[in-house]
PDB file of N, CA and C in Angstrom:
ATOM      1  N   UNK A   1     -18.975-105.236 133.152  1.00  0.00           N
ATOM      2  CA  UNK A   1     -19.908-106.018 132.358  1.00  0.00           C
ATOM      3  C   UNK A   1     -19.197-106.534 131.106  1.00  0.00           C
ATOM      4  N   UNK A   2     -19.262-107.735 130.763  1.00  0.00           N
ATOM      5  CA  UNK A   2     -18.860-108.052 129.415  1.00  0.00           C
ATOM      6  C   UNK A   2     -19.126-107.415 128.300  1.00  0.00           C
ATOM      7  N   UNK A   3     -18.302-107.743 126.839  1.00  0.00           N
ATOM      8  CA  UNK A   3     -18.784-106.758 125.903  1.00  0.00           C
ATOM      9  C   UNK A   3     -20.205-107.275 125.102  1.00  0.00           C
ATOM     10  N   UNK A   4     -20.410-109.103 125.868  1.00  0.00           N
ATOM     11  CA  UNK A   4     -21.906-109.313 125.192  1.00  0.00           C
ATOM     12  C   UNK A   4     -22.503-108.660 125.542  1.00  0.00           C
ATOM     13  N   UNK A   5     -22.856-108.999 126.898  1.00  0.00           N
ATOM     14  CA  UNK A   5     -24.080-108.220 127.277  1.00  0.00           C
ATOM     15  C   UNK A   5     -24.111-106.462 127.135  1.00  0.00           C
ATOM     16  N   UNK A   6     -23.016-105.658 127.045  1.00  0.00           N
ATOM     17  CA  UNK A   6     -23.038-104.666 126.238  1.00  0.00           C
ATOM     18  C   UNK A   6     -23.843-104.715 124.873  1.00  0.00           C
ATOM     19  N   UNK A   7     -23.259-105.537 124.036  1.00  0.00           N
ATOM     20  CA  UNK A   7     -23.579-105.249 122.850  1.00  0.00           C
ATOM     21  C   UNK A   7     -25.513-105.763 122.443  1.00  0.00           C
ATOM     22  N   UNK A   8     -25.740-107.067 123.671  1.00  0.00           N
ATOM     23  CA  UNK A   8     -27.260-107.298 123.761  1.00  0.00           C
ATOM     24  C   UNK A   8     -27.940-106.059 123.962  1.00  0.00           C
ATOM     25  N   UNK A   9     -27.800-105.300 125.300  1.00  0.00           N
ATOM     26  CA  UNK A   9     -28.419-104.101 125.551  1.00  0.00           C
ATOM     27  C   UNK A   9     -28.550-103.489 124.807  1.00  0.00           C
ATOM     28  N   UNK A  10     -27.485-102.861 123.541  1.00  0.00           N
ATOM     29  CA  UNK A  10     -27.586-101.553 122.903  1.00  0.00           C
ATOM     30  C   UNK A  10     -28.662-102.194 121.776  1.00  0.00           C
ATOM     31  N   UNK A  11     -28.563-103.766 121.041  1.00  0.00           N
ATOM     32  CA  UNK A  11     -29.852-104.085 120.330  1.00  0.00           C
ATOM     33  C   UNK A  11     -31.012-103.821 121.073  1.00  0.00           C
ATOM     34  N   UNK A  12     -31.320-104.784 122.295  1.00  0.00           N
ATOM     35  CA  UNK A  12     -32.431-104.086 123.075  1.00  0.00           C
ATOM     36  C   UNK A  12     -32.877-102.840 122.851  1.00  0.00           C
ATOM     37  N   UNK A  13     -31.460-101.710 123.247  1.00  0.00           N
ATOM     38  CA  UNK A  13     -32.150-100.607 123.089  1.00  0.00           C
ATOM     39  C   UNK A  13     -32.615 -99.973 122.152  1.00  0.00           C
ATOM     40  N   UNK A  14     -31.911-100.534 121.041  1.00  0.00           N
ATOM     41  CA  UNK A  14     -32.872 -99.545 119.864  1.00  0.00           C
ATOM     42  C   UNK A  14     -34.071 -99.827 119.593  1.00  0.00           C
ATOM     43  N   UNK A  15     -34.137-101.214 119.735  1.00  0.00           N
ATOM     44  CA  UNK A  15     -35.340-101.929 119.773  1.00  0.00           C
ATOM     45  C   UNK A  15     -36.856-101.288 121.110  1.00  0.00           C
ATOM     46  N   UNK A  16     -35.859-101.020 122.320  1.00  0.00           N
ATOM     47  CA  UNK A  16     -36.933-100.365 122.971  1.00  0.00           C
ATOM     48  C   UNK A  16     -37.379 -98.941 122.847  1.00  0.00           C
ATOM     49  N   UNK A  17     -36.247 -98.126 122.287  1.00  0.00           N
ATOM     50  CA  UNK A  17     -36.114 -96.947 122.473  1.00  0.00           C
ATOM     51  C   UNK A  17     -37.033 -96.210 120.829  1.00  0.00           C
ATOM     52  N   UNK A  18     -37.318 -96.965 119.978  1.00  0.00           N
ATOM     53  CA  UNK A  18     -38.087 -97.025 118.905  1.00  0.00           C
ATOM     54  C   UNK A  18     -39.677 -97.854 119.067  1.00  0.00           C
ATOM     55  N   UNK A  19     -39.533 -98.966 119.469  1.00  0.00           N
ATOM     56  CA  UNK A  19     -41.012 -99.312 120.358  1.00  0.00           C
ATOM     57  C   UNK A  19     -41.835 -99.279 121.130  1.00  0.00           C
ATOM     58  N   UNK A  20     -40.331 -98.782 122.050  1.00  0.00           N
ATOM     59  CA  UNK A  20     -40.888 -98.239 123.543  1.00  0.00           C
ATOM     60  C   UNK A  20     -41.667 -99.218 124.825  1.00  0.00           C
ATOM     61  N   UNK A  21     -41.697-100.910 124.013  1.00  0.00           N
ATOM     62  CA  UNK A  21     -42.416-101.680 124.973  1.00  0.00           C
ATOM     63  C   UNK A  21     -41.629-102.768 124.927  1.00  0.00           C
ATOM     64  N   UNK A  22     -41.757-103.632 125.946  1.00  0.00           N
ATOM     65  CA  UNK A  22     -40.905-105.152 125.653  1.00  0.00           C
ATOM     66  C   UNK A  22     -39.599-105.251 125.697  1.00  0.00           C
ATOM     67  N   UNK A  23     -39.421-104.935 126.724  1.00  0.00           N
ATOM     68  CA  UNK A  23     -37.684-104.892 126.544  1.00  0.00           C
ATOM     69  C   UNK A  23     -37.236-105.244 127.893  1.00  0.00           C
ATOM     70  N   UNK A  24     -37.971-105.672 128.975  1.00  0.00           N
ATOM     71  CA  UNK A  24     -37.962-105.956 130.207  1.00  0.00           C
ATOM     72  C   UNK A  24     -37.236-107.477 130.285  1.00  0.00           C
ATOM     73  N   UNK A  25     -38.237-108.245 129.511  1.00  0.00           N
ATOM     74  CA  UNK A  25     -37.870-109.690 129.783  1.00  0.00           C
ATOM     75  C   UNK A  25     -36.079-109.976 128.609  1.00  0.00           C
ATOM     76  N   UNK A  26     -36.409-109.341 127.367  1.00  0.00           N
ATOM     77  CA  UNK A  26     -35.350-109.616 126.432  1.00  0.00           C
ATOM     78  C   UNK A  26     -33.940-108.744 127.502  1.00  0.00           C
ATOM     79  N   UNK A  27     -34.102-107.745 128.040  1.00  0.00           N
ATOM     80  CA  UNK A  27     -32.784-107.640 129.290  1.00  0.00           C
ATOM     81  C   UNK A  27     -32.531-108.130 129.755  1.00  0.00           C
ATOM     82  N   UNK A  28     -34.135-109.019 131.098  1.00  0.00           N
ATOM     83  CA  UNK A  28     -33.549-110.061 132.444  1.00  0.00           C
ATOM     84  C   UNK A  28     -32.849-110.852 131.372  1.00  0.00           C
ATOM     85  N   UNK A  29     -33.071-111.284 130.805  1.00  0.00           N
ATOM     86  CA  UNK A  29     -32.493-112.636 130.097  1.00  0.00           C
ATOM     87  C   UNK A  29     -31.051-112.662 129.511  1.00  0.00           C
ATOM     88  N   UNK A  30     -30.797-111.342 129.305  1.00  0.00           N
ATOM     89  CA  UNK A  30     -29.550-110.961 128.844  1.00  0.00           C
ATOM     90  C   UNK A  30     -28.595-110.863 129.641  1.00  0.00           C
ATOM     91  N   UNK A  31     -29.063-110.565 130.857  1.00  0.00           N
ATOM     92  CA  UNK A  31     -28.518-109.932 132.032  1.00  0.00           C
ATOM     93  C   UNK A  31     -28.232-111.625 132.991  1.00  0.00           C
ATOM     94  N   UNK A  32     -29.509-112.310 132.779  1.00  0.00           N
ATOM     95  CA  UNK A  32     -29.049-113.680 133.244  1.00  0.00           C
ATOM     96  C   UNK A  32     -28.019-114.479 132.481  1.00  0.00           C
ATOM     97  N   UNK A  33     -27.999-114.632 131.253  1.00  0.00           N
ATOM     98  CA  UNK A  33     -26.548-115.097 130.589  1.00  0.00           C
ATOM     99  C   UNK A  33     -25.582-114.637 130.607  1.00  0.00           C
ATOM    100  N   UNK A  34     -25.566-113.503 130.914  1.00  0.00           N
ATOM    101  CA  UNK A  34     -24.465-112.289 131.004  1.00  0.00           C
ATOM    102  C   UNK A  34     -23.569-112.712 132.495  1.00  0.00           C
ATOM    103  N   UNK A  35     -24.493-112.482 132.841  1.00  0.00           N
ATOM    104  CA  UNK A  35     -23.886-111.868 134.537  1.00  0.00           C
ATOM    105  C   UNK A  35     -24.036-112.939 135.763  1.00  0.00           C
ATOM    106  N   UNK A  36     -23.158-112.937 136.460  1.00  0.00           N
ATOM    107  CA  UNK A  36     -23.383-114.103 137.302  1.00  0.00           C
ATOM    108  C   UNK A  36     -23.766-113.654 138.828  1.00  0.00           C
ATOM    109  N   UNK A  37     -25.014-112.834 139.052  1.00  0.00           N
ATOM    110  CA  UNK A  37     -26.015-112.184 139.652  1.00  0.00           C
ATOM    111  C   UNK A  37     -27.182-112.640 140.146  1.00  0.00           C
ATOM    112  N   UNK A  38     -27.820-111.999 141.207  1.00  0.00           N
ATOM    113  CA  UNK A  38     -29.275-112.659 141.365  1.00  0.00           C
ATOM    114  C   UNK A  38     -29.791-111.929 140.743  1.00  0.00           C
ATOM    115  N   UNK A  39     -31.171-112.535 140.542  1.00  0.00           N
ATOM    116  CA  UNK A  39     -32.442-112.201 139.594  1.00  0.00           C
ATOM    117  C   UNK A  39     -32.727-110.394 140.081  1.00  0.00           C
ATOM    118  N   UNK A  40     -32.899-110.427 141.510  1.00  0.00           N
ATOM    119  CA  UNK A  40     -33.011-108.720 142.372  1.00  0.00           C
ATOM    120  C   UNK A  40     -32.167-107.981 141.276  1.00  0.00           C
ATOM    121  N   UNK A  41     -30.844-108.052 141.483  1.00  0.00           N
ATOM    122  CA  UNK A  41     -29.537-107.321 141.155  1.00  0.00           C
ATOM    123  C   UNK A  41     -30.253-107.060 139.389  1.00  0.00           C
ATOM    124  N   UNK A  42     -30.084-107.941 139.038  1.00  0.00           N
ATOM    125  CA  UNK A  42     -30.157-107.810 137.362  1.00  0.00           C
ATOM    126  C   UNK A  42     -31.696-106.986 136.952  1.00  0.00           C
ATOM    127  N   UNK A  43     -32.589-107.014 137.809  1.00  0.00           N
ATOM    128  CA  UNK A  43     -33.892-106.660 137.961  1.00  0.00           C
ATOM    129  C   UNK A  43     -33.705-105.020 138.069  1.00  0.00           C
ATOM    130  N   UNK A  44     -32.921-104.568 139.274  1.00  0.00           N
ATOM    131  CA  UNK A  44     -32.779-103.189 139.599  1.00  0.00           C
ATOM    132  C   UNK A  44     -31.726-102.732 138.348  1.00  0.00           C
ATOM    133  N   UNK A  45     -31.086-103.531 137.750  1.00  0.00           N
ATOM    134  CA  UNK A  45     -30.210-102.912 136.716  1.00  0.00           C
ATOM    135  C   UNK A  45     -30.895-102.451 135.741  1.00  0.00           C
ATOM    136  N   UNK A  46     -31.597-103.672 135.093  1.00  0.00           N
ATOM    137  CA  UNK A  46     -32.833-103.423 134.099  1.00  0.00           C
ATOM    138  C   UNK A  46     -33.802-102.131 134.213  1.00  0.00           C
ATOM    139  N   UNK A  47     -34.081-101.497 135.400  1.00  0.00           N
ATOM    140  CA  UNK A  47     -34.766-100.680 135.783  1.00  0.00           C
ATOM    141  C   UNK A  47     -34.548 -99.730 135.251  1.00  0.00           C
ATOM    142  N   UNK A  48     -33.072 -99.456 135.975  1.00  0.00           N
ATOM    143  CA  UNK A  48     -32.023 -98.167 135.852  1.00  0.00           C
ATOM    144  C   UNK A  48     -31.912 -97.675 134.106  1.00  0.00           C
ATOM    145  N   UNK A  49     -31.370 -99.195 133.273  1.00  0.00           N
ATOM    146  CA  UNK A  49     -30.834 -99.386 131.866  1.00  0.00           C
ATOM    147  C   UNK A  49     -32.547 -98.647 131.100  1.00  0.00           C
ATOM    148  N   UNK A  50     -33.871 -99.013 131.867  1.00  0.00           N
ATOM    149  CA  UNK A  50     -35.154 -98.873 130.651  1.00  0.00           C
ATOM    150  C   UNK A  50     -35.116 -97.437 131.092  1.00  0.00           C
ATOM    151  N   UNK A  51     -34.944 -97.184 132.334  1.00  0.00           N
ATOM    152  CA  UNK A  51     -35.337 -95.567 132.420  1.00  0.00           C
ATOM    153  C   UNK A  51     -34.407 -94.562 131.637  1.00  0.00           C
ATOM    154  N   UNK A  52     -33.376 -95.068 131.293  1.00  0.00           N
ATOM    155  CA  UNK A  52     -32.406 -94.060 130.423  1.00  0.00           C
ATOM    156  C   UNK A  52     -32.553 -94.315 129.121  1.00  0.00           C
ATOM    157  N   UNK A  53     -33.062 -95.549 128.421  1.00  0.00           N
ATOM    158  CA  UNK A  53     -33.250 -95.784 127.321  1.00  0.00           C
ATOM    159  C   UNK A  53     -34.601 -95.084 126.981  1.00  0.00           C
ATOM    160  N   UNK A  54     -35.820 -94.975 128.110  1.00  0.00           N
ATOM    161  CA  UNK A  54     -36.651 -94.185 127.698  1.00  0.00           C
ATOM    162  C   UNK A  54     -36.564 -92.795 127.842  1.00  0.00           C
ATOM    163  N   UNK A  55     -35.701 -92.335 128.689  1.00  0.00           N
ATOM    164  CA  UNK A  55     -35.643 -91.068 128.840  1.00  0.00           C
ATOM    165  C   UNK A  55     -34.853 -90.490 127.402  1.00  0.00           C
ATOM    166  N   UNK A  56     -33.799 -91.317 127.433  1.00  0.00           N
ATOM    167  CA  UNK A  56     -33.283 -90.606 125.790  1.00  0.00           C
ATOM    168  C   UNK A  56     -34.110 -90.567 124.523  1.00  0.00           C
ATOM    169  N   UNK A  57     -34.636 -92.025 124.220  1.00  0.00           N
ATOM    170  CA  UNK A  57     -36.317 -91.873 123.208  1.00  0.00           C
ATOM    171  C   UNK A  57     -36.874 -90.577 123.394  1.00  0.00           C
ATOM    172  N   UNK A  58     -37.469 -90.475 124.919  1.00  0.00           N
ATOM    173  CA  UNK A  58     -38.323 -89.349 124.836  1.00  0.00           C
ATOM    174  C   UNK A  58     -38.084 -87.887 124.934  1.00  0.00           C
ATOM    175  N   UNK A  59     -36.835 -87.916 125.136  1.00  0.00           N
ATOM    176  CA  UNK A  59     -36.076 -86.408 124.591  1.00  0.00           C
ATOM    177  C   UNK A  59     -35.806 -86.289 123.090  1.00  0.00           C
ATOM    178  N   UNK A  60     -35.771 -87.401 122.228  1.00  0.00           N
ATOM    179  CA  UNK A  60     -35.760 -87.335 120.520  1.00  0.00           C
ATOM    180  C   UNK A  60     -36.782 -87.099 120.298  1.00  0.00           C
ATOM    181  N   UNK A  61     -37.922 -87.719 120.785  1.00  0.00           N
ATOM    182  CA  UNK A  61     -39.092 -87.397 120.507  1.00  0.00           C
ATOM    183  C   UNK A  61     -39.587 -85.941 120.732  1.00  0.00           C
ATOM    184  N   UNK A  62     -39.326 -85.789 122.024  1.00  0.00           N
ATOM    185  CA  UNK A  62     -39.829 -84.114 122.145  1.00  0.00           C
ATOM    186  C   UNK A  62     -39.167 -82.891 121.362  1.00  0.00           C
ATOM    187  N   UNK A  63     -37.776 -83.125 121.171  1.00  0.00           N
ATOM    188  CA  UNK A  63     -37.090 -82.522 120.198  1.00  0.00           C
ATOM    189  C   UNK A  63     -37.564 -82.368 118.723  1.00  0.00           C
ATOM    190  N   UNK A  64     -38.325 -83.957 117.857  1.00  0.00           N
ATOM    191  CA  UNK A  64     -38.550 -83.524 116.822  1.00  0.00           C
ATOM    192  C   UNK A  64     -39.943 -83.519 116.376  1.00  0.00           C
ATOM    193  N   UNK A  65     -40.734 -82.985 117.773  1.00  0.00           N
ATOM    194  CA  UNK A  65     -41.986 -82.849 117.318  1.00  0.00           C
ATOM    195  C   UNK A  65     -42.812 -83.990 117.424  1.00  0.00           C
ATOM    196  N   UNK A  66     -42.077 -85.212 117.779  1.00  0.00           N
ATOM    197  CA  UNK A  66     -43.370 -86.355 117.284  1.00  0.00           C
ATOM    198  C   UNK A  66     -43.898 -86.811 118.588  1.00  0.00           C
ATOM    199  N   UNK A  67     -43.967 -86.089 119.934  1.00  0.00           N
ATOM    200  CA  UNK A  67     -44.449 -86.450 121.199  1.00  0.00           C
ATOM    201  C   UNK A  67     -44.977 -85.080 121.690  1.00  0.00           C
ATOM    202  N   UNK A  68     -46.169 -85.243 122.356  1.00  0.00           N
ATOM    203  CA  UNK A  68     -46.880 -84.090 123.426  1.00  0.00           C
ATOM    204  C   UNK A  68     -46.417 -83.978 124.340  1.00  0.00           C
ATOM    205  N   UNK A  69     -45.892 -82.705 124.929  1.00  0.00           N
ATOM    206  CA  UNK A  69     -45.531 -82.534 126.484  1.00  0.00           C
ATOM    207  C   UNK A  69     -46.415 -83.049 127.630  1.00  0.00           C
ATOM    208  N   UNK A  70     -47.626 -82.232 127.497  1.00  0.00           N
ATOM    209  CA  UNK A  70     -48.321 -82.886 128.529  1.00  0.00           C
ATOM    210  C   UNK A  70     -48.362 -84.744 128.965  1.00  0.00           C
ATOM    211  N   UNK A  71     -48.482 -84.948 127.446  1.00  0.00           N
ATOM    212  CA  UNK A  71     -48.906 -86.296 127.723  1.00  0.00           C
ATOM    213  C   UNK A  71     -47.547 -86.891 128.271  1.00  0.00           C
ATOM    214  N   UNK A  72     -46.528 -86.660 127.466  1.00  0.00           N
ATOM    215  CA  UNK A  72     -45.324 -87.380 127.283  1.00  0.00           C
ATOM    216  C   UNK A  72     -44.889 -87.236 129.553  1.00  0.00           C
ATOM    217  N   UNK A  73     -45.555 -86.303 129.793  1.00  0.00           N
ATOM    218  CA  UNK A  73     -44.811 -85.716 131.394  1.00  0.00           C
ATOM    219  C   UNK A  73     -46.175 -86.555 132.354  1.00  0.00           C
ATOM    220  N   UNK A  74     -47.199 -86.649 131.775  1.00  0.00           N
ATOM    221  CA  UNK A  74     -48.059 -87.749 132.665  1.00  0.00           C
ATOM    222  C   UNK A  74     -47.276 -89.406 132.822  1.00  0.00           C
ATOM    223  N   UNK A  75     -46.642 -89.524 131.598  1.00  0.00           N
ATOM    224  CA  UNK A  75     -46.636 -91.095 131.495  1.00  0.00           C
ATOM    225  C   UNK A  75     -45.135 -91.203 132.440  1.00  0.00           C
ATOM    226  N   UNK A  76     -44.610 -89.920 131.645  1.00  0.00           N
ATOM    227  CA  UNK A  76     -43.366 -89.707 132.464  1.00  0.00           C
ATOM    228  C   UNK A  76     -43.105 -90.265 134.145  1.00  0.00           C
ATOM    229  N   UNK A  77     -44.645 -88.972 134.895  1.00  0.00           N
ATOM    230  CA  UNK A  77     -44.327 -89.166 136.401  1.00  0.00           C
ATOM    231  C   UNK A  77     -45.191 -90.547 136.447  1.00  0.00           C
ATOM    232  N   UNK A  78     -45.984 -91.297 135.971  1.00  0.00           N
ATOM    233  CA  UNK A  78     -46.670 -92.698 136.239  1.00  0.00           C
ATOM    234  C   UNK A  78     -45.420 -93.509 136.019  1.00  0.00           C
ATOM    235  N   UNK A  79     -44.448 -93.458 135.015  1.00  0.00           N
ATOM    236  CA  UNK A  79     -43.417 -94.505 135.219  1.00  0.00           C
ATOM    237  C   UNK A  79     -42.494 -94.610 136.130  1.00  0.00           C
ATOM    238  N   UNK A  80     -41.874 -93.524 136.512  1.00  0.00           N
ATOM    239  CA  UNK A  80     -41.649 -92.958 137.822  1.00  0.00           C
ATOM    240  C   UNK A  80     -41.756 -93.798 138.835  1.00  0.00           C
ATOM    241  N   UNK A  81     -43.735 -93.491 138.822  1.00  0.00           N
ATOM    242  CA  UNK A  81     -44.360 -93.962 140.169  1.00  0.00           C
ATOM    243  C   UNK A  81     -44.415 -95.761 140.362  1.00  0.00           C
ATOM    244  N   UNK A  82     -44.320 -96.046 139.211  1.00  0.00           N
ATOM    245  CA  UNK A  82     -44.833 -97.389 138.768  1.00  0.00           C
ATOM    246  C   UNK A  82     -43.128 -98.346 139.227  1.00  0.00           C
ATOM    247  N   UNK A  83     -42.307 -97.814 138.655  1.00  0.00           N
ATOM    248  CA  UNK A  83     -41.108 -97.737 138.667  1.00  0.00           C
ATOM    249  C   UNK A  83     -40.454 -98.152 140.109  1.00  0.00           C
ATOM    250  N   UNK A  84     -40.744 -97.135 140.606  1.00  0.00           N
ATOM    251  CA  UNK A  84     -40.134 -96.954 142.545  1.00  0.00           C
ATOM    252  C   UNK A  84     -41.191 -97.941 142.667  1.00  0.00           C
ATOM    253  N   UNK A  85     -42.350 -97.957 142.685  1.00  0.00           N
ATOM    254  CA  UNK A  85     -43.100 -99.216 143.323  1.00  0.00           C
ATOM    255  C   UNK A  85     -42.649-100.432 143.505  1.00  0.00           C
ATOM    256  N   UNK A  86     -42.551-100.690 141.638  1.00  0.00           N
ATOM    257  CA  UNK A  86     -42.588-102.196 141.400  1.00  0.00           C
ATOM    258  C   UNK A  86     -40.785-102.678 141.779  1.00  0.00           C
ATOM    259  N   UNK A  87     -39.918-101.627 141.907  1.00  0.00           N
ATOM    260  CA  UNK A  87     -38.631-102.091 142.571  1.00  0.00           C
ATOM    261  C   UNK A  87     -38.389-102.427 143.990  1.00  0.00           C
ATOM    262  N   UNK A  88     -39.397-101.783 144.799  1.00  0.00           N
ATOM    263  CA  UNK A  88     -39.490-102.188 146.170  1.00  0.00           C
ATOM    264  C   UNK A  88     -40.360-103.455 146.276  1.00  0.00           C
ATOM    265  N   UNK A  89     -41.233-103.739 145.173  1.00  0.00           N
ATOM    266  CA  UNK A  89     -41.693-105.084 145.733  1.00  0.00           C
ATOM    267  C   UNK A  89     -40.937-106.556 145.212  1.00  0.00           C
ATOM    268  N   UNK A  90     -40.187-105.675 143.469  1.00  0.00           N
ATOM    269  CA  UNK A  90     -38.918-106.754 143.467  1.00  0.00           C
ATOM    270  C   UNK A  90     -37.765-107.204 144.774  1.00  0.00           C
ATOM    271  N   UNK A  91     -37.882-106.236 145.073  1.00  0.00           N
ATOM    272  CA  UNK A  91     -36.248-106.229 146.237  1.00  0.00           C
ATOM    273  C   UNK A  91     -37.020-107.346 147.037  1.00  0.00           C
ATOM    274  N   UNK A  92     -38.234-107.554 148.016  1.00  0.00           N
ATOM    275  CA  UNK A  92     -38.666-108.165 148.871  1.00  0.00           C
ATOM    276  C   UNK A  92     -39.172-109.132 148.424  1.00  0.00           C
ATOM    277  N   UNK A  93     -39.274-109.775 146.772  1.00  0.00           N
ATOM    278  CA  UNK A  93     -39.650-111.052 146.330  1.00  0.00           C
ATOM    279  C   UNK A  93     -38.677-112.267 146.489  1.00  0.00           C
ATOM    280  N   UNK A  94     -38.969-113.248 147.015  1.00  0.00           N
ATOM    281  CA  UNK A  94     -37.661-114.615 146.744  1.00  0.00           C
ATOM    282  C   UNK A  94     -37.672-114.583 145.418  1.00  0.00           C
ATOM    283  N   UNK A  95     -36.383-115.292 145.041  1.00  0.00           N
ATOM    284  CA  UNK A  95     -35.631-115.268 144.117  1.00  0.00           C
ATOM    285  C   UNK A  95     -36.779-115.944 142.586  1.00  0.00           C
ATOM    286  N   UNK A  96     -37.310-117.053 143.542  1.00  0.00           N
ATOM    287  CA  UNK A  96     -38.363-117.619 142.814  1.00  0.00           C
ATOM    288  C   UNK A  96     -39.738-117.569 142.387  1.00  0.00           C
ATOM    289  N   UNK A  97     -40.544-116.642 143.582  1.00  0.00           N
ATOM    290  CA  UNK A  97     -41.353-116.267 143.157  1.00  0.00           C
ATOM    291  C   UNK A  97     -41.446-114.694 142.062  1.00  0.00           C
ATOM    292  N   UNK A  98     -39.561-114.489 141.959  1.00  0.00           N
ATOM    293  CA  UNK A  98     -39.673-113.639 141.043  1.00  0.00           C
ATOM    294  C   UNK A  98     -39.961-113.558 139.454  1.00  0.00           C
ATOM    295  N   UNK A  99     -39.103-115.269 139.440  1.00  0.00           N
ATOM    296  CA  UNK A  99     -39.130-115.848 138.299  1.00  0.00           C
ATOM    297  C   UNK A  99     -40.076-116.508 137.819  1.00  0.00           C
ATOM    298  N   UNK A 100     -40.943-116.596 138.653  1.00  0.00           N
ATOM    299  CA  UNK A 100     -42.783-117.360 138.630  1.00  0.00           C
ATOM    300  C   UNK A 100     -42.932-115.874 137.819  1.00  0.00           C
ATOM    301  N   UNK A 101     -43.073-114.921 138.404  1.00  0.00           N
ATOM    302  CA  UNK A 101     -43.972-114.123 138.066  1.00  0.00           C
ATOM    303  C   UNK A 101     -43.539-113.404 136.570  1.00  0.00           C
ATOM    304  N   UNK A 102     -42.209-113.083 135.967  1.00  0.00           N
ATOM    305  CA  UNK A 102     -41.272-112.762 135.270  1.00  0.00           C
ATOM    306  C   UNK A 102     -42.183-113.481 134.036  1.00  0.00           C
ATOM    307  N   UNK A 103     -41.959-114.668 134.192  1.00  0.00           N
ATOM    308  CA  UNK A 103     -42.004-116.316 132.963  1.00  0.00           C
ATOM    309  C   UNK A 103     -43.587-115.751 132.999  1.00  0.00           C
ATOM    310  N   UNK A 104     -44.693-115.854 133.854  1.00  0.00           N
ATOM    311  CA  UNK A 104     -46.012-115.560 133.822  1.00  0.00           C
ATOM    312  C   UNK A 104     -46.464-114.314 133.131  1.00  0.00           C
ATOM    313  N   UNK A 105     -45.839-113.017 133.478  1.00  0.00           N
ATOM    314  CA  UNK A 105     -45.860-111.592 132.860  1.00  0.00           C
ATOM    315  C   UNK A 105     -45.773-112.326 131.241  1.00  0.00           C
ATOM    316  N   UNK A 106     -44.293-113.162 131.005  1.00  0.00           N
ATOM    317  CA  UNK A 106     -44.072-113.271 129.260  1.00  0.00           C
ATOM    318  C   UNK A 106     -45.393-113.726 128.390  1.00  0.00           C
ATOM    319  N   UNK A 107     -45.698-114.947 129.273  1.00  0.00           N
ATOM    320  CA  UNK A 107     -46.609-115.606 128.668  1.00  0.00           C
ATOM    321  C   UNK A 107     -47.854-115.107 128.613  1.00  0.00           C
ATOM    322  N   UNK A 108     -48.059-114.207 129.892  1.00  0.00           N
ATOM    323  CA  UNK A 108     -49.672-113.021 129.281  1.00  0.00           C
ATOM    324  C   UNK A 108     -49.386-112.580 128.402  1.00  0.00           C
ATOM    325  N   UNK A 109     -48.536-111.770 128.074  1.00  0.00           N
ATOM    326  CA  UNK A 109     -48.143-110.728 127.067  1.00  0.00           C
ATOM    327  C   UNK A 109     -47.680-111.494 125.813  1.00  0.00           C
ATOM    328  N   UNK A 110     -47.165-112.703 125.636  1.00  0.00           N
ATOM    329  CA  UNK A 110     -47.370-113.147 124.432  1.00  0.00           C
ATOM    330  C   UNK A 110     -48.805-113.674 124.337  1.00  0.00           C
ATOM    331  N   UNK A 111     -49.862-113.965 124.842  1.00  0.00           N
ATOM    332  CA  UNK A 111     -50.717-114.768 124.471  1.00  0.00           C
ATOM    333  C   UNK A 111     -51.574-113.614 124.059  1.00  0.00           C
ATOM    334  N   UNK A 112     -51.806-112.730 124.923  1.00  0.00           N
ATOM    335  CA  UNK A 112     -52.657-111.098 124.350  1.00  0.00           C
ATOM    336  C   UNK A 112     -52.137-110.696 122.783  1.00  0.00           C
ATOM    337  N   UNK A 113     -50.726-111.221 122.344  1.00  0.00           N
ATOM    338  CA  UNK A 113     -50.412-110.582 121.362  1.00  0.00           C
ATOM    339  C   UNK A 113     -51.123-111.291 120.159  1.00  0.00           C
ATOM    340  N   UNK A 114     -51.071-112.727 120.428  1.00  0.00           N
ATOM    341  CA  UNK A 114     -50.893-113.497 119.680  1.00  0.00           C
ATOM    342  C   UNK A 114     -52.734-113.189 119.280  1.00  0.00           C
ATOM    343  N   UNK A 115     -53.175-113.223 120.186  1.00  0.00           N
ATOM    344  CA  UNK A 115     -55.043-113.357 120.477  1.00  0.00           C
ATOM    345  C   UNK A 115     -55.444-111.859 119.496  1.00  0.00           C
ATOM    346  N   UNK A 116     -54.929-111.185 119.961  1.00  0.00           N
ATOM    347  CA  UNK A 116     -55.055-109.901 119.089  1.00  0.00           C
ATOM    348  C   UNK A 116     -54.124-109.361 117.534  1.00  0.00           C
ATOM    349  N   UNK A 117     -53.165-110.766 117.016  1.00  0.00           N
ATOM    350  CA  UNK A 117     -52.584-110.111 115.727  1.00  0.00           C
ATOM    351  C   UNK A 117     -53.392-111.011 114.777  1.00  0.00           C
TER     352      UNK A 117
END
């Protein structure tokens, strides 16, 4: 991997690993300038890259007190579950209806933000 897209990710990550949300699309995108990959490939990378960025968050967290076990191990196995799901239905999406749906996800999620700040 280049040392950009290295050095994009690790902003990403502090950025996710302190927010904990939104860091999906600011990767594909990183990962698309970056890398000369299909959308799948960079998709399953992204996967791999949020689950370790959250898993390390949520071991700081449990370490200094500022997260519940229980809760923190529900959301845990739902991301998991959510996780393995939504990668098997990436793998079997065309390339384009991935990016329909990608660009569509942004624009809900900015317009909810915007509607609600």
């Amino acid at each position: 991997m280049p040392a950009s897209l290295w050095a994009a990710q690790f902003l990403i990550s502090v950025c996710g690993g302190t927010f904990g949300a939104g860091i999906g699309i600011p990767m594909l995108a990183a990962m698309a300038i970056f890398l000369p990959d299909t959308l799948q490939h960079a998709n399953a990378l992204k996967v791999l890259l949020a689950m370790l960025i959250n898993g390390v968050a949520a071991l700081h967290f449990l370490a200094v007190g500022a997260a519940h076990l229980p809760e923190a191990g529900l959301m845990a196995v739902a991301s998991v579950v959510g996780g393995y799901a939504g990668a098997r239905v990436a793998r079997r999406l065309p390339a384009t209806a991935m990016r329909v749906l990608v660009v569509a996800d942004a624009l809900l999620v900015a317009a909810r933000l915007f509607r609600s700040g």
